[in-house]
C-alpha atoms as a PDB file:
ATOM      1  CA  UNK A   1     179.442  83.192 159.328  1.00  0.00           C
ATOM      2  CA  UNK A   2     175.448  82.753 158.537  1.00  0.00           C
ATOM      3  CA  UNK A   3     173.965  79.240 158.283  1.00  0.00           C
ATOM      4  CA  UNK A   4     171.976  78.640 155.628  1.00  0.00           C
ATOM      5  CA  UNK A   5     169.433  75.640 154.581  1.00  0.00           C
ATOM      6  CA  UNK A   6     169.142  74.667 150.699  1.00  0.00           C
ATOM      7  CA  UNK A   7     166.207  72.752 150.052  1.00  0.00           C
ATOM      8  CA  UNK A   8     166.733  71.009 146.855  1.00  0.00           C
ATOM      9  CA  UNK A   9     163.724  70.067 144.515  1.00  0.00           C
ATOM     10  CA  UNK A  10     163.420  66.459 143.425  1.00  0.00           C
ATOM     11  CA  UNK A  11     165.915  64.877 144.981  1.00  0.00           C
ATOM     12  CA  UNK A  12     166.182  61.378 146.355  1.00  0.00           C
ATOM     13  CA  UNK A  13     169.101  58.619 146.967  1.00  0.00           C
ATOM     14  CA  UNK A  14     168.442  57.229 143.736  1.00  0.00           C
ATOM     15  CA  UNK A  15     168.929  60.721 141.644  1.00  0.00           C
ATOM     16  CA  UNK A  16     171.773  62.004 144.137  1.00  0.00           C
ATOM     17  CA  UNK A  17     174.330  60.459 146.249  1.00  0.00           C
ATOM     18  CA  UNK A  18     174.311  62.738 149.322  1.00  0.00           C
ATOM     19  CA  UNK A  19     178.242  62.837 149.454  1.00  0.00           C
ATOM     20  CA  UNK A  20     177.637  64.118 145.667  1.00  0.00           C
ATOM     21  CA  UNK A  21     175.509  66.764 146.520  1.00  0.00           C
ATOM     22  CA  UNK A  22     178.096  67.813 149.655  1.00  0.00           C
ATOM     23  CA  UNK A  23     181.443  67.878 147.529  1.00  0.00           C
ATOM     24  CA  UNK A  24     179.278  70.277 145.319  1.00  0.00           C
ATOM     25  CA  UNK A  25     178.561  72.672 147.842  1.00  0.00           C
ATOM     26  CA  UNK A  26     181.785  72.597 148.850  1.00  0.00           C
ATOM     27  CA  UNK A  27     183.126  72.879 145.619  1.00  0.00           C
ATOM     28  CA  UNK A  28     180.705  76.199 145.346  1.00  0.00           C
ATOM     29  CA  UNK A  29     182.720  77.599 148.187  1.00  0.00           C
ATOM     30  CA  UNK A  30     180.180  77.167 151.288  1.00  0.00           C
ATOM     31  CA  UNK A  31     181.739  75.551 154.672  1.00  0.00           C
ATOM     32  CA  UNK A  32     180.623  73.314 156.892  1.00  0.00           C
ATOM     33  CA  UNK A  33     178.452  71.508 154.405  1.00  0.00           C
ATOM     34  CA  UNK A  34     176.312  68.565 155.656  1.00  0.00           C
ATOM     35  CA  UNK A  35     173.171  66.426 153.856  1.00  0.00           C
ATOM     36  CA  UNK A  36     170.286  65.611 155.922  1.00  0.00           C
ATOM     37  CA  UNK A  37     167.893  62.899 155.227  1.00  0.00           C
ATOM     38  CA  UNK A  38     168.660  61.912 151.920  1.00  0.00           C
ATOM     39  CA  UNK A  39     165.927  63.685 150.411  1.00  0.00           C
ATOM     40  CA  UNK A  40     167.866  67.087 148.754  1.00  0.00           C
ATOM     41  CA  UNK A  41     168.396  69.149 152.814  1.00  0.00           C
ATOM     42  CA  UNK A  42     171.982  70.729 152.750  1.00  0.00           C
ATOM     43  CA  UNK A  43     173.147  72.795 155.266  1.00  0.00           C
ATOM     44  CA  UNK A  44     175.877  75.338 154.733  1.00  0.00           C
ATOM     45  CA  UNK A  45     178.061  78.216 156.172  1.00  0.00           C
ATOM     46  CA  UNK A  46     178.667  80.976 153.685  1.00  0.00           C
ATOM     47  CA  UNK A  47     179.217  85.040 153.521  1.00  0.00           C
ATOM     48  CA  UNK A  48     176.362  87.226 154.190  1.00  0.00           C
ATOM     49  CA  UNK A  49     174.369  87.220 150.605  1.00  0.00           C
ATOM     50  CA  UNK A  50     171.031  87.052 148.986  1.00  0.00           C
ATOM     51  CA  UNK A  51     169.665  83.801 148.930  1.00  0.00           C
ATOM     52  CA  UNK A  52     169.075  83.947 145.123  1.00  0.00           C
ATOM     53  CA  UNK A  53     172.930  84.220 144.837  1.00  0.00           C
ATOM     54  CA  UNK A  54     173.172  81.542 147.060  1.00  0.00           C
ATOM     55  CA  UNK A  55     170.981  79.778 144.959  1.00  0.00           C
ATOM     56  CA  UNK A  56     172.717  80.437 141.808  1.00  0.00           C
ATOM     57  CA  UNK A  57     176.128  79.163 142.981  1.00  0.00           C
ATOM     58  CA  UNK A  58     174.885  75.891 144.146  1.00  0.00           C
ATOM     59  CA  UNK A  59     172.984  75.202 140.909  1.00  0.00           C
ATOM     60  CA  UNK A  60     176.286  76.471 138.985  1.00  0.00           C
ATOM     61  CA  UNK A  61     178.142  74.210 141.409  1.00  0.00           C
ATOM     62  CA  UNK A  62     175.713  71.112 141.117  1.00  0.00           C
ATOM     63  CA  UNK A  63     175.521  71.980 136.833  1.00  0.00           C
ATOM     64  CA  UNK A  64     179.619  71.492 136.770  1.00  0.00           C
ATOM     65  CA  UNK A  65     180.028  68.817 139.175  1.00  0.00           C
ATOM     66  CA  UNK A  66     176.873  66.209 138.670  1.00  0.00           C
ATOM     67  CA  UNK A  67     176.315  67.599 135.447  1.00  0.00           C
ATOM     68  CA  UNK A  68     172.350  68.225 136.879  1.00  0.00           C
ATOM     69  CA  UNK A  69     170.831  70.967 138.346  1.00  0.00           C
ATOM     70  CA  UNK A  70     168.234  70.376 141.280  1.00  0.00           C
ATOM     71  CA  UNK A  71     165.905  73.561 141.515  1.00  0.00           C
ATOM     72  CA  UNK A  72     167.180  75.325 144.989  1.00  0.00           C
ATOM     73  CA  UNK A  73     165.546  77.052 147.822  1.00  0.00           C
ATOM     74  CA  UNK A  74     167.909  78.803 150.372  1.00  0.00           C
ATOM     75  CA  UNK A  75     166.386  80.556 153.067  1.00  0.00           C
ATOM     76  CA  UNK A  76     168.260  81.311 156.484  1.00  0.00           C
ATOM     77  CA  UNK A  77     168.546  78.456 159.459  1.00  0.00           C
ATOM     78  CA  UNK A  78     167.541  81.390 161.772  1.00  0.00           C
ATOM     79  CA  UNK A  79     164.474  81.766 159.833  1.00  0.00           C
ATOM     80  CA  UNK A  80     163.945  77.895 159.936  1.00  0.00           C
ATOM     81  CA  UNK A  81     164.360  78.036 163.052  1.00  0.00           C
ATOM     82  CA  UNK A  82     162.302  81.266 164.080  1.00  0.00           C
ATOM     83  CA  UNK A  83     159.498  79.718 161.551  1.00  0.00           C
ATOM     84  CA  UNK A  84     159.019  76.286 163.822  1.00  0.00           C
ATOM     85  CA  UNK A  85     159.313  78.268 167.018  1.00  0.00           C
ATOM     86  CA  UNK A  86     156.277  80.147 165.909  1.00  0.00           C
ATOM     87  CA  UNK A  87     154.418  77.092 166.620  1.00  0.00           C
ATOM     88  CA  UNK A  88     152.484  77.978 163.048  1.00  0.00           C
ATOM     89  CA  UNK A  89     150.127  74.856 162.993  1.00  0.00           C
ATOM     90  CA  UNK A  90     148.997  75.766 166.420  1.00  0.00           C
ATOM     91  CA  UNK A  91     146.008  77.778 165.412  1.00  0.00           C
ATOM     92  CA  UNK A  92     144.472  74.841 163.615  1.00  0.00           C
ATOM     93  CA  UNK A  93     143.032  71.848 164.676  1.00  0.00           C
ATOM     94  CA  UNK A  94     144.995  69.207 162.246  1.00  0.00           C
ATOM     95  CA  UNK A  95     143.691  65.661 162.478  1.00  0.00           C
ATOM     96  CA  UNK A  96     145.322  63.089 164.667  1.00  0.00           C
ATOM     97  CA  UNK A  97     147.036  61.242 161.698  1.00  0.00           C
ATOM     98  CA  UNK A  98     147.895  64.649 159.628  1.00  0.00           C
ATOM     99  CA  UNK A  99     151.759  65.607 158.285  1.00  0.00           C
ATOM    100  CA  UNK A 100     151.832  69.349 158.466  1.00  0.00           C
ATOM    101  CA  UNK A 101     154.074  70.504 155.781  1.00  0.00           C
ATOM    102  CA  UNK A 102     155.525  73.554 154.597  1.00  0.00           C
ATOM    103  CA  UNK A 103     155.773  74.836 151.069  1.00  0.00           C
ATOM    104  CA  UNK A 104     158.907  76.454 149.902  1.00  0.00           C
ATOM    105  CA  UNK A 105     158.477  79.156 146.883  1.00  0.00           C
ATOM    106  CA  UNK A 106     161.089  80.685 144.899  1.00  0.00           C
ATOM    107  CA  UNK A 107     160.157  84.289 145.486  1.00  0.00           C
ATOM    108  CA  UNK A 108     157.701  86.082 147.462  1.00  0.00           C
ATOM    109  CA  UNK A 109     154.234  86.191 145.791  1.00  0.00           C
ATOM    110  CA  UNK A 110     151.539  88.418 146.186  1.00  0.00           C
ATOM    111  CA  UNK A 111     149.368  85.252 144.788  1.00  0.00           C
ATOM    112  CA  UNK A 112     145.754  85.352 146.532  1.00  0.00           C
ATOM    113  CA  UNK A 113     143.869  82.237 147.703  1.00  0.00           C
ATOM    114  CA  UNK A 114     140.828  81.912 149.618  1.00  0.00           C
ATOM    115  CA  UNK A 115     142.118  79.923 152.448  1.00  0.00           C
ATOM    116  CA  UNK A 116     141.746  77.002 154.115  1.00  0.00           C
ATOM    117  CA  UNK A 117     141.332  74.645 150.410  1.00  0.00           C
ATOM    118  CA  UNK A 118     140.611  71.332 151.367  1.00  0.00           C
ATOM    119  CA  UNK A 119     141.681  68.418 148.836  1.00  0.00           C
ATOM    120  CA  UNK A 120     141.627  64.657 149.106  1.00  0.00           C
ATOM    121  CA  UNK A 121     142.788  64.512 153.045  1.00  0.00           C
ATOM    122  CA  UNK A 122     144.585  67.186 152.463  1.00  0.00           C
ATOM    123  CA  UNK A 123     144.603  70.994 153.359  1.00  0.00           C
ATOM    124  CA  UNK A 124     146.339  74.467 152.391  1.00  0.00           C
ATOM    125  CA  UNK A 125     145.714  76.310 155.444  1.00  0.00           C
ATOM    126  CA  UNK A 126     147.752  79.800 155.232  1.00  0.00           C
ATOM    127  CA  UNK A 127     150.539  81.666 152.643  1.00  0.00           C
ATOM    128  CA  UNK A 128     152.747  83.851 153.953  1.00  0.00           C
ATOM    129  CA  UNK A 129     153.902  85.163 150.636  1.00  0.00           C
ATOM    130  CA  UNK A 130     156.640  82.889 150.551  1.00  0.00           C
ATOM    131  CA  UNK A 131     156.382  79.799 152.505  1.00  0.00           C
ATOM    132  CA  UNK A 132     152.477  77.999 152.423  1.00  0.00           C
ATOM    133  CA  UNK A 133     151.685  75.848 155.538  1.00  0.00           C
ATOM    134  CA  UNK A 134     149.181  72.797 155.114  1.00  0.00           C
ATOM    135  CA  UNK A 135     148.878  69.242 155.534  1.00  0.00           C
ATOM    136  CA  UNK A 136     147.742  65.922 154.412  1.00  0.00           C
ATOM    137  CA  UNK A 137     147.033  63.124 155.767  1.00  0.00           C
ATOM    138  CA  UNK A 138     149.459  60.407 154.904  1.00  0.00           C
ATOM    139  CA  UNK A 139     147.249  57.818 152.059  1.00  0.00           C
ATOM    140  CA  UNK A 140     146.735  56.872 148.262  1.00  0.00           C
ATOM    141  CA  UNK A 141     146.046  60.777 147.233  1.00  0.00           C
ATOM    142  CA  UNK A 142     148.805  62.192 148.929  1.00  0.00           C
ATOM    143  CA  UNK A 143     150.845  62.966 145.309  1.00  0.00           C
ATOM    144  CA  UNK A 144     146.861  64.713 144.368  1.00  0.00           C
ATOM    145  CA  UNK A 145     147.917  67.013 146.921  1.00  0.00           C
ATOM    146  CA  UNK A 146     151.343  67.705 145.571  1.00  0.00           C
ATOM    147  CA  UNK A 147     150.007  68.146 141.941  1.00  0.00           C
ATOM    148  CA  UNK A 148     146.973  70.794 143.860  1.00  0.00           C
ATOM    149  CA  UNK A 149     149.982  72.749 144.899  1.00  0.00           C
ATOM    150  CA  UNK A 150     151.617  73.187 141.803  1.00  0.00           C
ATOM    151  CA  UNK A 151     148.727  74.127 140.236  1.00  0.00           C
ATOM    152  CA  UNK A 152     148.424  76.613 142.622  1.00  0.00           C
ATOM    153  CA  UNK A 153     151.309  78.084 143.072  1.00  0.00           C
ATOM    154  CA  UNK A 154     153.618  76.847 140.145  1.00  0.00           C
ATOM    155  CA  UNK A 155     155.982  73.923 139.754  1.00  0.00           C
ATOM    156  CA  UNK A 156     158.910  76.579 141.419  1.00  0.00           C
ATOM    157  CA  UNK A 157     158.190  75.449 144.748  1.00  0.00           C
ATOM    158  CA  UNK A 158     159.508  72.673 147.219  1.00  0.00           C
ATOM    159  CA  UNK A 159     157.974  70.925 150.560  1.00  0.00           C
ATOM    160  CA  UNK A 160     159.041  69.737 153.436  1.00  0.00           C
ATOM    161  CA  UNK A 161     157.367  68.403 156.663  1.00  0.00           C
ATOM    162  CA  UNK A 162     157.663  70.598 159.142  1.00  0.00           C
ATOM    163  CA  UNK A 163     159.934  68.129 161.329  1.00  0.00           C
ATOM    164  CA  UNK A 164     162.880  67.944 158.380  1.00  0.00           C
ATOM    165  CA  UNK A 165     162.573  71.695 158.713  1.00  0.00           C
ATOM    166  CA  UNK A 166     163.002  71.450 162.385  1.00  0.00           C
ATOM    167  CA  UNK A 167     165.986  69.033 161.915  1.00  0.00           C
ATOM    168  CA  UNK A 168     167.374  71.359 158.943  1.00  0.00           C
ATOM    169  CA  UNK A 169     166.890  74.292 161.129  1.00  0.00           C
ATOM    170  CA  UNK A 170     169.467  73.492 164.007  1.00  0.00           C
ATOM    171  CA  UNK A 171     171.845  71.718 161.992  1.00  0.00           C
END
């Protein structure tokens, strides 16, 4: 049965107890269901579907169990995992103290930036049409950044560095 990753949008310990947010997965019908870092990462077996429907059954799930939906991002652990293997930050040069991160959207985009966009120690360097890669260095305008990004490409997005995606992708 596929693994899947659902990245969830907003979420930290003190908005959602990560056994919470596993007995509603479960309770959505997905298998093998583990949280990851306390920060909205949960990992998942289910049948071969769309992500969106994926998407839909979780919120449904998290609606009727915690009575709050977190906005959800499914993609495939394969693609996690085929996504860090590519090694995409190696064709910059990132400073020494940078976080590369990537940016989850909903749904593809055919949105058009010209690229890189520095900000406040912070950089979008490429957008695949559904994921954007950049990174900021860790400081006092680090939430500037965030706010840059959903300017930029809406508040229906979600980022992670690229090491939780690493750990999300093999587990």
């Amino acid at each position: 049965m596929p693994r899947y990753v659902a990245l969830l949008r907003g979420v930290s310990p003190m908005n959602a107890r990560s056994p919470d947010l596993q007995r509603c997965f479960e309770a959505a019908g997905f298998s093998d269901v583990r949280t990851l870092l306390s920060s909205g990462n949960v990992v998942f077996n289910a049948r071969t579907t769309s992500c969106a429907g994926l998407e839909r059954r979780a919120e449904a799930a998290m609606q009727s169990t915690l009575d709050r939906v977190f906005d959800t991002f499914v993609r495939p652990a394969e693609f996690l995992r085929e996504l860090v293997a590519s090694e995409p930050f190696a064709e910059f040069k990132l400073p020494p103290a940078a976080k590369p991160v990537v940016t989850f959207l909903r749904r593809p985009s055919a949105h058009t930036l010209a690229l890189p966009i520095e900000r406040d120690d912070a950089c979008v360097l490429k957008f695949t049409g559904s994921e954007v890669l950049s990174f900021y260095v860790p400081g006092p305008k680090a939430s500037a950044f965030m706010a840059f990004l959903e300017r930029s490409f809406s508040k229906d997005i979600t980022t992670r560095t690229l090491e939780t995606v690493r750990k999300c992708s093999v587990a």
